[in-house]
C-alpha atoms as a PDB file:
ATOM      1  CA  UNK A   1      17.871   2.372  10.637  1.00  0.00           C
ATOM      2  CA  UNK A   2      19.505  -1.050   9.950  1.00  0.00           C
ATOM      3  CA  UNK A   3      23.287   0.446   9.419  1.00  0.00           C
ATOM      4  CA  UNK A   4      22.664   2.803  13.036  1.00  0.00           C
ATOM      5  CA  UNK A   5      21.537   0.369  14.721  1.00  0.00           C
ATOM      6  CA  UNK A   6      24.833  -2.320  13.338  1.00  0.00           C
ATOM      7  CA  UNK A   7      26.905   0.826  14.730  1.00  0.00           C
ATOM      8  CA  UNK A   8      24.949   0.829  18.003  1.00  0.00           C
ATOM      9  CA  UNK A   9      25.432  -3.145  18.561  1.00  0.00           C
ATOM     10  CA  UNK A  10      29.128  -2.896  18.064  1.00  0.00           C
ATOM     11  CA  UNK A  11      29.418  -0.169  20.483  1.00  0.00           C
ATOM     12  CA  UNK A  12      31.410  -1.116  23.314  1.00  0.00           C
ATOM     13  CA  UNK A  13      29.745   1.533  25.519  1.00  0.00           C
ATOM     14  CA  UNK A  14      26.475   2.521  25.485  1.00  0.00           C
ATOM     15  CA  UNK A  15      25.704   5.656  27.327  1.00  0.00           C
ATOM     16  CA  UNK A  16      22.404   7.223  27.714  1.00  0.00           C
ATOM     17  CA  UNK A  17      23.294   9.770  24.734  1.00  0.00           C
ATOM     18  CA  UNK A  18      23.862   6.591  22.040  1.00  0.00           C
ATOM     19  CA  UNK A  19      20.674   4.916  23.458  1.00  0.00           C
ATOM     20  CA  UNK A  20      18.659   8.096  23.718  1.00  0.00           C
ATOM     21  CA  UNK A  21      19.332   8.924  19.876  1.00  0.00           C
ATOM     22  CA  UNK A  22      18.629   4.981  19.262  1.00  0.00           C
ATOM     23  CA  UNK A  23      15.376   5.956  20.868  1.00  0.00           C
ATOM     24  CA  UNK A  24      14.388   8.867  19.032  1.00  0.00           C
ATOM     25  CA  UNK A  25      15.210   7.834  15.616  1.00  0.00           C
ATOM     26  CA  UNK A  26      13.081   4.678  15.832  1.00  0.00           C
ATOM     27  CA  UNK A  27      10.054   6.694  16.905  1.00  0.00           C
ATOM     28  CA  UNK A  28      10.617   8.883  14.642  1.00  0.00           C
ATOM     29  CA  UNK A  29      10.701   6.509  11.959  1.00  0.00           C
ATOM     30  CA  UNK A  30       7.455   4.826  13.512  1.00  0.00           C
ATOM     31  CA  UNK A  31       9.255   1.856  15.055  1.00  0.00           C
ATOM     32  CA  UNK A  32       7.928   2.016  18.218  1.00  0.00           C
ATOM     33  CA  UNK A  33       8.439  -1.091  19.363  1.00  0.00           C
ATOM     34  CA  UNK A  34      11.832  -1.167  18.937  1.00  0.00           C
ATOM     35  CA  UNK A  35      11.793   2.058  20.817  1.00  0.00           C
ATOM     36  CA  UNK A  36      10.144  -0.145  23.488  1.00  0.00           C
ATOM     37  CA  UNK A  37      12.605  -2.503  23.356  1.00  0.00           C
ATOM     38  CA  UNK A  38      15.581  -0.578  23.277  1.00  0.00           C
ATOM     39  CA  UNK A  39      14.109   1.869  26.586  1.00  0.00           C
ATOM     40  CA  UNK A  40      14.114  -1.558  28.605  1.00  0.00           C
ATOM     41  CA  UNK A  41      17.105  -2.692  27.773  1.00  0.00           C
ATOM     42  CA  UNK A  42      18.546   0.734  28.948  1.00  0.00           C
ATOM     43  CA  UNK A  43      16.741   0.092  32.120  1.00  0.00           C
ATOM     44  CA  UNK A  44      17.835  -3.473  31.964  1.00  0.00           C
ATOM     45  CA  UNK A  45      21.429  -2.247  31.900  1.00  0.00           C
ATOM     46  CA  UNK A  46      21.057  -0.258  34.631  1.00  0.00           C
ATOM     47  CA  UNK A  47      21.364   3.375  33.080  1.00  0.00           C
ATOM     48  CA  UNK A  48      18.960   5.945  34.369  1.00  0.00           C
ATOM     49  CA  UNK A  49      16.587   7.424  31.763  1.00  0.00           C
ATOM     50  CA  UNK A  50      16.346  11.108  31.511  1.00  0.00           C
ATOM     51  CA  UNK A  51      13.845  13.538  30.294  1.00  0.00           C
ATOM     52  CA  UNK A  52      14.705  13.137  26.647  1.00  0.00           C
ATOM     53  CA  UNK A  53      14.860   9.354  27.065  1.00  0.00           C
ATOM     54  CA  UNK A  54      10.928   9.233  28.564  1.00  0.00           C
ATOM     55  CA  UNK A  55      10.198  12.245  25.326  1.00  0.00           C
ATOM     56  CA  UNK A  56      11.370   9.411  23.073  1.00  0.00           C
ATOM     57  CA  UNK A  57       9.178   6.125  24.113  1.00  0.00           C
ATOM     58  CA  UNK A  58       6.273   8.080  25.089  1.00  0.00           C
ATOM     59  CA  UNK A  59       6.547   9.683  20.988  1.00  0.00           C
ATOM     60  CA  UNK A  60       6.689   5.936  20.121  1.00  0.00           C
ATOM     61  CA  UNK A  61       4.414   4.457  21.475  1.00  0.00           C
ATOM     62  CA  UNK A  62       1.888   6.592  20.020  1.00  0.00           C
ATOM     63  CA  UNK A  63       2.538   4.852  16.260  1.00  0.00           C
ATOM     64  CA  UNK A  64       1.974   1.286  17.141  1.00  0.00           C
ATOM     65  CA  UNK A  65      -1.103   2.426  20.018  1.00  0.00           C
ATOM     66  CA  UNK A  66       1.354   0.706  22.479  1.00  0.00           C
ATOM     67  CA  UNK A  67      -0.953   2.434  25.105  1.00  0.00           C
ATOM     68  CA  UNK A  68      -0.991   0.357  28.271  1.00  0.00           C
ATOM     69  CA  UNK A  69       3.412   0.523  27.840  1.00  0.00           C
ATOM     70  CA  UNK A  70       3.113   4.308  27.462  1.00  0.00           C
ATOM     71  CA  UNK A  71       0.935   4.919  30.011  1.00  0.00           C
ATOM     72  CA  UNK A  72       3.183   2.441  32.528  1.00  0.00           C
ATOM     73  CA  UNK A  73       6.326   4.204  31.594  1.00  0.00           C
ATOM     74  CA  UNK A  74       5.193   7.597  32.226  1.00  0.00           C
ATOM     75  CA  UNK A  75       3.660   6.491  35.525  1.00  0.00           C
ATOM     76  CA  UNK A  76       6.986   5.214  36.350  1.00  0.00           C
ATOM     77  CA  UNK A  77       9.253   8.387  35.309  1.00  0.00           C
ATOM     78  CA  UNK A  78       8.488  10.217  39.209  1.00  0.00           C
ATOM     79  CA  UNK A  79       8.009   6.865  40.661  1.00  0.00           C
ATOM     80  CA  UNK A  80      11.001   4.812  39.747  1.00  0.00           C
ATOM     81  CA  UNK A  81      12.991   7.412  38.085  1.00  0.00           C
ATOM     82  CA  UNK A  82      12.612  10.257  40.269  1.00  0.00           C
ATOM     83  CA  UNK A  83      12.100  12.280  37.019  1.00  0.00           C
ATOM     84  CA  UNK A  84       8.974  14.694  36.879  1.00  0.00           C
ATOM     85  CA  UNK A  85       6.952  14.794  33.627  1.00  0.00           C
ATOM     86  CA  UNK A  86       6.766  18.401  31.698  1.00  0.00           C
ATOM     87  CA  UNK A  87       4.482  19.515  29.834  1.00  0.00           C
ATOM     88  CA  UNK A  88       6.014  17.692  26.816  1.00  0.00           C
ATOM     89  CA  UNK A  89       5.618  13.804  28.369  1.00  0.00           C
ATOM     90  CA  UNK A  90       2.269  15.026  29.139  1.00  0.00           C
ATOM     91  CA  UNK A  91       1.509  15.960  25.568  1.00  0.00           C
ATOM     92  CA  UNK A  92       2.440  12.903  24.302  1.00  0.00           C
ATOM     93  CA  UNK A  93       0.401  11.183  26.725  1.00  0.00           C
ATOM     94  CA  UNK A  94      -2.390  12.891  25.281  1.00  0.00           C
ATOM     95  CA  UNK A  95      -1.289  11.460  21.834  1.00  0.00           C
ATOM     96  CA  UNK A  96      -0.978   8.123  22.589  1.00  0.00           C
ATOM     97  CA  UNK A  97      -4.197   7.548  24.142  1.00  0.00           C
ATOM     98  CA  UNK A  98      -5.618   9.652  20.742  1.00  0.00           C
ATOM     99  CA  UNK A  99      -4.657   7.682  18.054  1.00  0.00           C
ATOM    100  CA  UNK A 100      -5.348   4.677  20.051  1.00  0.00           C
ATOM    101  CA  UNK A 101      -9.186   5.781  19.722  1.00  0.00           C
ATOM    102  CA  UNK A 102      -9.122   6.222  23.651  1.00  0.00           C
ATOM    103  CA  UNK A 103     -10.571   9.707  23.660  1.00  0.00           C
ATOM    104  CA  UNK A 104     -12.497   9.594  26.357  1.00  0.00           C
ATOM    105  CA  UNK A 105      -9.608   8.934  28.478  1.00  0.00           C
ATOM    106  CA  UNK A 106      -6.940  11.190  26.600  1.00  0.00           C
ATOM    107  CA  UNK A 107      -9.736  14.077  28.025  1.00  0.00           C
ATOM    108  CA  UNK A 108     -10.029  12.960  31.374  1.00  0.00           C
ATOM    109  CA  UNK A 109      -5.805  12.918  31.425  1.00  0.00           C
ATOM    110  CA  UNK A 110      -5.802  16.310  30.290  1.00  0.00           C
ATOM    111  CA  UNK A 111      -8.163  17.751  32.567  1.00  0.00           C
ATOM    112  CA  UNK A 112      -6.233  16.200  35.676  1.00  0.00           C
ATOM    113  CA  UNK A 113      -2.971  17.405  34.619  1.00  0.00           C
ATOM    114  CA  UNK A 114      -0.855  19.695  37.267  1.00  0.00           C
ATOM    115  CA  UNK A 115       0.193  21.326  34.128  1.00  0.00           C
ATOM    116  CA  UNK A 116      -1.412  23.934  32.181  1.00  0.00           C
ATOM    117  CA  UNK A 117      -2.445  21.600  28.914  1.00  0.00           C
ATOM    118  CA  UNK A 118      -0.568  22.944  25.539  1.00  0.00           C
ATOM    119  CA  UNK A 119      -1.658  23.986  22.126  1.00  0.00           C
ATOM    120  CA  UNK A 120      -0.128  20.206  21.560  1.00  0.00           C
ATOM    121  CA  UNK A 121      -2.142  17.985  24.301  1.00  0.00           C
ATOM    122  CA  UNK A 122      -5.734  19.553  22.794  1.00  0.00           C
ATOM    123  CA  UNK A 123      -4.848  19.682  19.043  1.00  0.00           C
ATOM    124  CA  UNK A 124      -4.104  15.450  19.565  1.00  0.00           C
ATOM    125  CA  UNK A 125      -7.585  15.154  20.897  1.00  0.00           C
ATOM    126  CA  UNK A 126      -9.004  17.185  18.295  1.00  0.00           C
ATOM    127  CA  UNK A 127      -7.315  15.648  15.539  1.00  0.00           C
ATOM    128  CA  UNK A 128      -8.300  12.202  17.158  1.00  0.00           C
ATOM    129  CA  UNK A 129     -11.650  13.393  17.098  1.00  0.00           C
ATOM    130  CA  UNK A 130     -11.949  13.986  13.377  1.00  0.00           C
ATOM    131  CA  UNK A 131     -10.408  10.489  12.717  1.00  0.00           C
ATOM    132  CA  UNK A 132     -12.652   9.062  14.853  1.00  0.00           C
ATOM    133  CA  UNK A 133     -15.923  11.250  14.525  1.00  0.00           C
ATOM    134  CA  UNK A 134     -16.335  12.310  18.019  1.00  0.00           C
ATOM    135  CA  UNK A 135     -18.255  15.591  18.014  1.00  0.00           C
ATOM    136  CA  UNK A 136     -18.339  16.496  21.273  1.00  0.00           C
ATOM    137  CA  UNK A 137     -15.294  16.202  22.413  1.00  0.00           C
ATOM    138  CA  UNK A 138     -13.615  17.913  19.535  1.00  0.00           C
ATOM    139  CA  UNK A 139     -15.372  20.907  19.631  1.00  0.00           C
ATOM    140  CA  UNK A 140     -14.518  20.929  23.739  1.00  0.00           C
ATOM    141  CA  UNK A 141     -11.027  20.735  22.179  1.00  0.00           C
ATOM    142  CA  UNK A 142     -11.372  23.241  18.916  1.00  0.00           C
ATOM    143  CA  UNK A 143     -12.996  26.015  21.311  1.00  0.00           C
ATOM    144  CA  UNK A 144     -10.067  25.860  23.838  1.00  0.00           C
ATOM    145  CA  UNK A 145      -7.472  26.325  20.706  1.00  0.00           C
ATOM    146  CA  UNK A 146      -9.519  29.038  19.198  1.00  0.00           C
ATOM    147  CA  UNK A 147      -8.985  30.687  22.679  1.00  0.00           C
ATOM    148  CA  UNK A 148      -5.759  29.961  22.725  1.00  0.00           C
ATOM    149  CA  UNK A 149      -4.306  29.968  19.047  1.00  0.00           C
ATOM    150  CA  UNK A 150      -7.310  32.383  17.600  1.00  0.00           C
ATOM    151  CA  UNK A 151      -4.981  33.002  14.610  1.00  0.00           C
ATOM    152  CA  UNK A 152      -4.323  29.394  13.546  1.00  0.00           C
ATOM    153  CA  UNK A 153      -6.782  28.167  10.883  1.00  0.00           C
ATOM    154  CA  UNK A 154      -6.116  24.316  11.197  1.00  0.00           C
ATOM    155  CA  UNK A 155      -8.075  24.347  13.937  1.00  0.00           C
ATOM    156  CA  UNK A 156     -11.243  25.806  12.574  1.00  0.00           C
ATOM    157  CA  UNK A 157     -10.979  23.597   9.336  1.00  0.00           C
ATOM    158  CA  UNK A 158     -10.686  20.589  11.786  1.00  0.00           C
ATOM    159  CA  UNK A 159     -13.883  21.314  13.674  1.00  0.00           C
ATOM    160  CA  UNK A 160     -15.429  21.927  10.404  1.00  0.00           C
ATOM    161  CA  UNK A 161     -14.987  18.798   9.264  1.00  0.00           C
ATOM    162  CA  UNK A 162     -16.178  16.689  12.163  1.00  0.00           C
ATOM    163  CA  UNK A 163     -19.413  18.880  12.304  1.00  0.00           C
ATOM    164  CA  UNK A 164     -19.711  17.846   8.190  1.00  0.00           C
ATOM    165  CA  UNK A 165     -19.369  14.539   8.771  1.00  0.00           C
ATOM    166  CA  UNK A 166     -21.770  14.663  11.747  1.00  0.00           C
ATOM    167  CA  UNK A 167     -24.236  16.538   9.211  1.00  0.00           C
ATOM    168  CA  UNK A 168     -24.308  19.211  11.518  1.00  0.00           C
ATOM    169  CA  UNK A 169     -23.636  21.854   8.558  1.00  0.00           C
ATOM    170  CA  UNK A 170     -25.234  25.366   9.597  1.00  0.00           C
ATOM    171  CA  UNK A 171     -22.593  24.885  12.660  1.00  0.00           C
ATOM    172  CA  UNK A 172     -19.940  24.038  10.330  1.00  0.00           C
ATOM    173  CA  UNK A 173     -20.499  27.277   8.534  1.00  0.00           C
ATOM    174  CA  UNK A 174     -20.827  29.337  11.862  1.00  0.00           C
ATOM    175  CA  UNK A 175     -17.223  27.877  12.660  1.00  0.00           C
ATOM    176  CA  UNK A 176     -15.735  28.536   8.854  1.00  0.00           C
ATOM    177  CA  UNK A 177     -17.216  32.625   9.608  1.00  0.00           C
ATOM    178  CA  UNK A 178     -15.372  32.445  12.838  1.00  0.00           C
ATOM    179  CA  UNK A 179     -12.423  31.813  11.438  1.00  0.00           C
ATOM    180  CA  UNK A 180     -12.885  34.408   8.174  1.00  0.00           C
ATOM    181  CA  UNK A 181     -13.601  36.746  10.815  1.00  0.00           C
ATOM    182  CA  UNK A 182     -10.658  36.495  12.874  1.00  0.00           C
ATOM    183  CA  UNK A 183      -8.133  35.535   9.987  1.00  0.00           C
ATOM    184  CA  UNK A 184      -7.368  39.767   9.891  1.00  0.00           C
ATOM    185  CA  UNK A 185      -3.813  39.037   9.333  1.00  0.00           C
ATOM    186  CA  UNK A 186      -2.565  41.417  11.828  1.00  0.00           C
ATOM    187  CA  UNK A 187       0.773  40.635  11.742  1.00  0.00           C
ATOM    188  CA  UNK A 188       3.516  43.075  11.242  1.00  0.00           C
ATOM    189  CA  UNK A 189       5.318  40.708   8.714  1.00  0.00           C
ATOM    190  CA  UNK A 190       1.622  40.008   6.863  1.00  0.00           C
ATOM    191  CA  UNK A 191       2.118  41.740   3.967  1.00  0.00           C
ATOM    192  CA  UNK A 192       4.790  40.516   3.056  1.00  0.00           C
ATOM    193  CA  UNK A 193       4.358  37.192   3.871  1.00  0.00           C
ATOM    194  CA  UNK A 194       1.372  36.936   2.173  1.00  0.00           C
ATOM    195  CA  UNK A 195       2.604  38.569  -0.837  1.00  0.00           C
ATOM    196  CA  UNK A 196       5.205  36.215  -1.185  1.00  0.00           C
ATOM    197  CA  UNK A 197       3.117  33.282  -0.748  1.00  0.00           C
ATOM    198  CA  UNK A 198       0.959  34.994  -3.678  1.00  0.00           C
ATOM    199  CA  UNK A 199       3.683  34.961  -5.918  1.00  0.00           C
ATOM    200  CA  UNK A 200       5.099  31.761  -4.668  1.00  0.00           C
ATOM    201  CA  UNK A 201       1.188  29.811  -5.901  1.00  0.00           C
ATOM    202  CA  UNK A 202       1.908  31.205  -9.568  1.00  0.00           C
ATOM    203  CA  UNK A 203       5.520  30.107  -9.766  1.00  0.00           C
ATOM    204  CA  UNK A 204       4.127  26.593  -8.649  1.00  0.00           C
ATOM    205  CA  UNK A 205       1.165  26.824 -10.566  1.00  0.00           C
ATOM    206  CA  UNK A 206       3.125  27.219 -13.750  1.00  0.00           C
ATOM    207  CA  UNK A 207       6.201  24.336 -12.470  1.00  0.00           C
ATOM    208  CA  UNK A 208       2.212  22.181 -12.908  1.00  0.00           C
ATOM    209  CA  UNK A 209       1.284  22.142  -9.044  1.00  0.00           C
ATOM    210  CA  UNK A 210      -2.497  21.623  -8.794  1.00  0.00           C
ATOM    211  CA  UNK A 211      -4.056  22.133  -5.003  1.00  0.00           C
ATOM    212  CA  UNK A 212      -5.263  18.691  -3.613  1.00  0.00           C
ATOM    213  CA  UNK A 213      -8.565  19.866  -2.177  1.00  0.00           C
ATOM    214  CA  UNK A 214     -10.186  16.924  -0.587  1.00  0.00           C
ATOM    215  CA  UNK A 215      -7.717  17.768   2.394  1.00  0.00           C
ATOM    216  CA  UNK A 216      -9.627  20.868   2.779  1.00  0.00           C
ATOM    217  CA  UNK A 217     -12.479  22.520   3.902  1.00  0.00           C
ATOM    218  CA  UNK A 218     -15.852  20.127   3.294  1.00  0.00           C
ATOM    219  CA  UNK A 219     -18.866  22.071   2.205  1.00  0.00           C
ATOM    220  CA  UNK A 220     -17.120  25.102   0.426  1.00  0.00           C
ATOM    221  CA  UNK A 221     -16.436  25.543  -3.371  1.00  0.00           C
ATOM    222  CA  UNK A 222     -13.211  24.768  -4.878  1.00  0.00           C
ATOM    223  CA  UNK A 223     -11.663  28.508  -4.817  1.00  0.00           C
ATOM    224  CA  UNK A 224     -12.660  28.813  -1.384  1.00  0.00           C
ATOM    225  CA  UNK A 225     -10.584  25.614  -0.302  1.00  0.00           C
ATOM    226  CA  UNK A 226      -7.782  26.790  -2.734  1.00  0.00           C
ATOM    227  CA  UNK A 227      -7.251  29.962  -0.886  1.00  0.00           C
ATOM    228  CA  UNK A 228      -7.515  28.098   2.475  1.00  0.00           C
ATOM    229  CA  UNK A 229      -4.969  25.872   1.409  1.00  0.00           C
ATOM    230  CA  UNK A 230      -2.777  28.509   0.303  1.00  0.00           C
ATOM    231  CA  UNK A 231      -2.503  30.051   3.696  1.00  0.00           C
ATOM    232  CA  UNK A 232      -2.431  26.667   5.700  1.00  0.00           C
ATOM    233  CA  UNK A 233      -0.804  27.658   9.041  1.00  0.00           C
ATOM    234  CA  UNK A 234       2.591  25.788   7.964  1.00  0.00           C
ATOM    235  CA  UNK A 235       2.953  27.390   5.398  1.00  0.00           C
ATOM    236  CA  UNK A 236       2.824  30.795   6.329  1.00  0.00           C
ATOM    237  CA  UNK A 237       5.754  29.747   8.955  1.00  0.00           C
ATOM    238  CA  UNK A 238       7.748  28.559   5.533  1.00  0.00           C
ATOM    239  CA  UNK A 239       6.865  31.297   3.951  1.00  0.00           C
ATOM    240  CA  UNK A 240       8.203  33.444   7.129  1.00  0.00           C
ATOM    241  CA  UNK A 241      10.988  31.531   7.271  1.00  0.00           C
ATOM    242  CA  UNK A 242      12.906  31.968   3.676  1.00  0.00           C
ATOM    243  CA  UNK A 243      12.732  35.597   4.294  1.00  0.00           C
ATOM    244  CA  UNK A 244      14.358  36.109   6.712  1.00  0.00           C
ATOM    245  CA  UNK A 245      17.410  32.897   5.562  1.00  0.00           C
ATOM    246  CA  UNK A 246      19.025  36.265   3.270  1.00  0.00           C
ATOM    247  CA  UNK A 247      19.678  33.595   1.113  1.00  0.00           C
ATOM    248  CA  UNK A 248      21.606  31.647   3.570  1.00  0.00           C
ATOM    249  CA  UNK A 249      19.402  28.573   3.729  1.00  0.00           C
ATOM    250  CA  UNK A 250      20.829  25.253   2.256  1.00  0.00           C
ATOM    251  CA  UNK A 251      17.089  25.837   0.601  1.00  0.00           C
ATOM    252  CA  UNK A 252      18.311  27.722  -2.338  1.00  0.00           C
ATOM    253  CA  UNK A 253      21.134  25.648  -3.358  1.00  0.00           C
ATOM    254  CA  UNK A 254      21.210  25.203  -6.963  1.00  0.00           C
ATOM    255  CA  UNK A 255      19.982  21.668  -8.510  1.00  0.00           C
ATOM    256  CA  UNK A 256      21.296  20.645 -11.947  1.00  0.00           C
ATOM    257  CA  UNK A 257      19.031  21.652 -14.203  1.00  0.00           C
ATOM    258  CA  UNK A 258      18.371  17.893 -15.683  1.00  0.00           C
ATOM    259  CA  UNK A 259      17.018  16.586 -12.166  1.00  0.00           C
ATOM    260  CA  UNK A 260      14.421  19.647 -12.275  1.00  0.00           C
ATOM    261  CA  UNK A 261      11.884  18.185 -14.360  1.00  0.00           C
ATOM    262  CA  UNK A 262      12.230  14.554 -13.081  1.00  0.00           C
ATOM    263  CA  UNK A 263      11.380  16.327  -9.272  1.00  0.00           C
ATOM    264  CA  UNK A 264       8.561  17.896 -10.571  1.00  0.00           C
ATOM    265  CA  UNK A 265       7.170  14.613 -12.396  1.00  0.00           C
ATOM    266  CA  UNK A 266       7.357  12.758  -9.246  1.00  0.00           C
ATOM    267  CA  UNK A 267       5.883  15.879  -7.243  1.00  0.00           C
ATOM    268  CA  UNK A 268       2.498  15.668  -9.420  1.00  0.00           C
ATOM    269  CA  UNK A 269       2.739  11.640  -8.083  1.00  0.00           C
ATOM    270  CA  UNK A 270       2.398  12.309  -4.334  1.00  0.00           C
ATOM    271  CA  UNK A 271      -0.637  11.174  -2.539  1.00  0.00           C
ATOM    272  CA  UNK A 272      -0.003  11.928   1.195  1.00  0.00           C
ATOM    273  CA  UNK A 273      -1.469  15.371   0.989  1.00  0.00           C
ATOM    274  CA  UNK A 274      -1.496  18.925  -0.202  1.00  0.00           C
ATOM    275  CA  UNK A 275       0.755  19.943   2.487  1.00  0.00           C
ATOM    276  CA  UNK A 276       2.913  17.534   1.577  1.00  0.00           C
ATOM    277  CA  UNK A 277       3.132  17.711  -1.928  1.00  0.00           C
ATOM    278  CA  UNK A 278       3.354  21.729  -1.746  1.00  0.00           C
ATOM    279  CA  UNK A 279       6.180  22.208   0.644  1.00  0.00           C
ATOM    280  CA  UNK A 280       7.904  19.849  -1.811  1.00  0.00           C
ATOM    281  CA  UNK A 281       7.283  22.122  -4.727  1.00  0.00           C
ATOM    282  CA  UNK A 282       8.239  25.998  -2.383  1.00  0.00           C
ATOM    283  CA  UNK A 283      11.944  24.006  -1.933  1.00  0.00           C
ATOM    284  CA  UNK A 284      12.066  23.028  -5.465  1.00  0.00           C
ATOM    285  CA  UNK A 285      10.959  26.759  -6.609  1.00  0.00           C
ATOM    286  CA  UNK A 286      13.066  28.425  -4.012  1.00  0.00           C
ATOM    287  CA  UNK A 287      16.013  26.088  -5.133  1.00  0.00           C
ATOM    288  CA  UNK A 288      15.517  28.031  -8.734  1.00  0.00           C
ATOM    289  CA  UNK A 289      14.909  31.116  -7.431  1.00  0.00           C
END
C-alpha cells in the first residue's frame, strides 16, 4: 500500500476513480482508517462520492469497529449526497455494527430496512453471534438463511456451534440432522462435482494435507467433521469452478518443480484455518495436474 499510495500523492489529479480504488484497497487490506481519511478528504476536495465510494468506507469501517463514522456516513449518502443506499451499503451496515459486538442494533437495522435483507446482512449477524455467543439472535438469523440458502451448510455448522457453546446440545444435533437431511445434493453438476472433490482430498492427502478440524463441527467425531469440511460451501464453488476453466485458468500454470515441495512445507505451517490452508493446497494440486 505504501508505493500506491506514493503514486496517489504525486498525482496531479485526483478523480473519484484514483480515490475510489485508494478507498477500496485500504479496506481491503484492513486499513480502515485510512479509508476514513482518504473518503473525507475526497469530500474535503469537493468531489462527490458515488455508490462505489460509500461500498468502500462502509467495508472499512467494519475492521477497525469505526461504528459511529460508518453509521454517520451512510446516514449522509441520501442526505448530503443525494445517493440512495442498495442493498450492498446496507449489508455492510449490518457488518459493521457485527463485529463491533453491537448485535442488538445490527438486528434492529435489518429489520427496518426498505430493502429486502440479503443472504449477506443475516450471515454478519450470525457470524457475530458465534463470536460473541448470542443464542438468540443467531438462531433468528440461521433460520432465515436456512429458508433462504437451505443448501448452504455454513450456516447450519454456525448455529451448531453457538448452541455447543451455549450447552444447548440435543438442539445442536436437531440442527446438524437438518442439515444431513437437506444436504441431497440435487444439483445437476453434483456428481461430478463431488467426484472431483473426492479425488481432489486423496491427491492432497498424499501432497501431506491433514484436515484442521477444530474449525468444524463441535460435538461430532473426527470423520464426521472431515467429510463436512470436505464439502464446505466454498469449496464446492472451487471445485465448480476448475471445471468448467477447460484448462484455461491461470490455475494450472505449471510451477518449477523445485518450488513444489517448499509450497507444500509452508502449506502444513498455516494456522488461519482449514479453508485457508486447503484452497492453498487445490491451486497447488491443480497447478500439477
Amino acid at each position: 500500500m505504501g508505493i500506491s499510495r506514493r503514486t496517489f500523492d504525486k498525482m496531479p489529479r485526483k478523480d473519484t476513480v484514483a480515490r475510489n480504488t485508494m478507498i477500496l484497497a485500504n479496506s481491503m487490506h484492513g486499513h480502515g482508517v485510512e479509508a476514513l481519511s482518504l473518503f473525507r478528504g475526497m469530500i474535503g476536495s469537493g468531489i462527490r462520492p458515488n455508490s462505489v465510494t460509500f461500498t468502500g468506507v462502509l467495508s472499512g469501517c467494519s475492521h477497525p469497529r469505526l461504528v459511529d463514522e460508518g453509521h454517520a456516513i451512510f446516514n449522509s449518502m441520501s442526505r448530503d449526497h443525494g445517493d440512495e443506499p442498495d442493498e450492498d451499503h446496507y449489508s455492510y451496515m449490518v457488518d459493521v455494527f457485527s463485529r463491533a459486538g453491537r448485535l442488538e442494533e445490527a438486528y434492529g437495522f435489518i429489520q427496518k430496512m426498505p430493502l429486502e435483507p440479503t443472504t449477506r446482512a443475516w450471515g454478519a449477524l450470525l457470524g457475530a453471534c458465534r463470536v460473541y455467543k448470542n443464542v438468540e439472535l443467531g438462531a433468528i438469523a440461521a433460520k432465515l438463511l436456512f429458508d433462504i440458502e437451505p443448501d448452504n451448510p455454513g450456516n447450519y455448522i454456525l448455529l451448531s456451534n453457538i448452541l455447543v457453546v451455549a450447552k444447548l446440545r440435543d438442539d445442536a444435533s436437531m440442527v446438524r440432522k437438518l442439515m444431513r437431511d437437506r444436504g441431497d445434493k440435487r444439483s445437476v453438476w453434483s456428481d461430478e462435482i463431488y467426484g472431483f472433490l473426492d479425488e481432489l482430498g486423496e491427491k492432497m492427502s498424499l501432497m501431506g494435507y491433514v484436515p484442521n478440524t477444530s474449525f468444524a463441527l463441535h460435538e461430532v467425531d473426527e470423520e464426521e467433521k472431515e467429510e463436512g469440511l470436505s464439502s464446505h460451501g466454498e469449496r464446492l464453488a472451487v471445485a465448480f469452478g476448475i471445471l468448467n476453466s477447460n484448462g484455461g485458468s491461470t490455475i494450472r500454470k505449471k510451477i518449477p518443480e523445485e518450488k513444489r515441495k517448499g509450497f507444500f512445507k509452508s502449506f502444513r505451517g498455516l494456522k488461519q484455518g482449514d479453508l485457508l490452508s486447503s484452497f492453498l493446497f487445490v491451486i497447488v494440486v491443480e497447478a500439477y495436474d
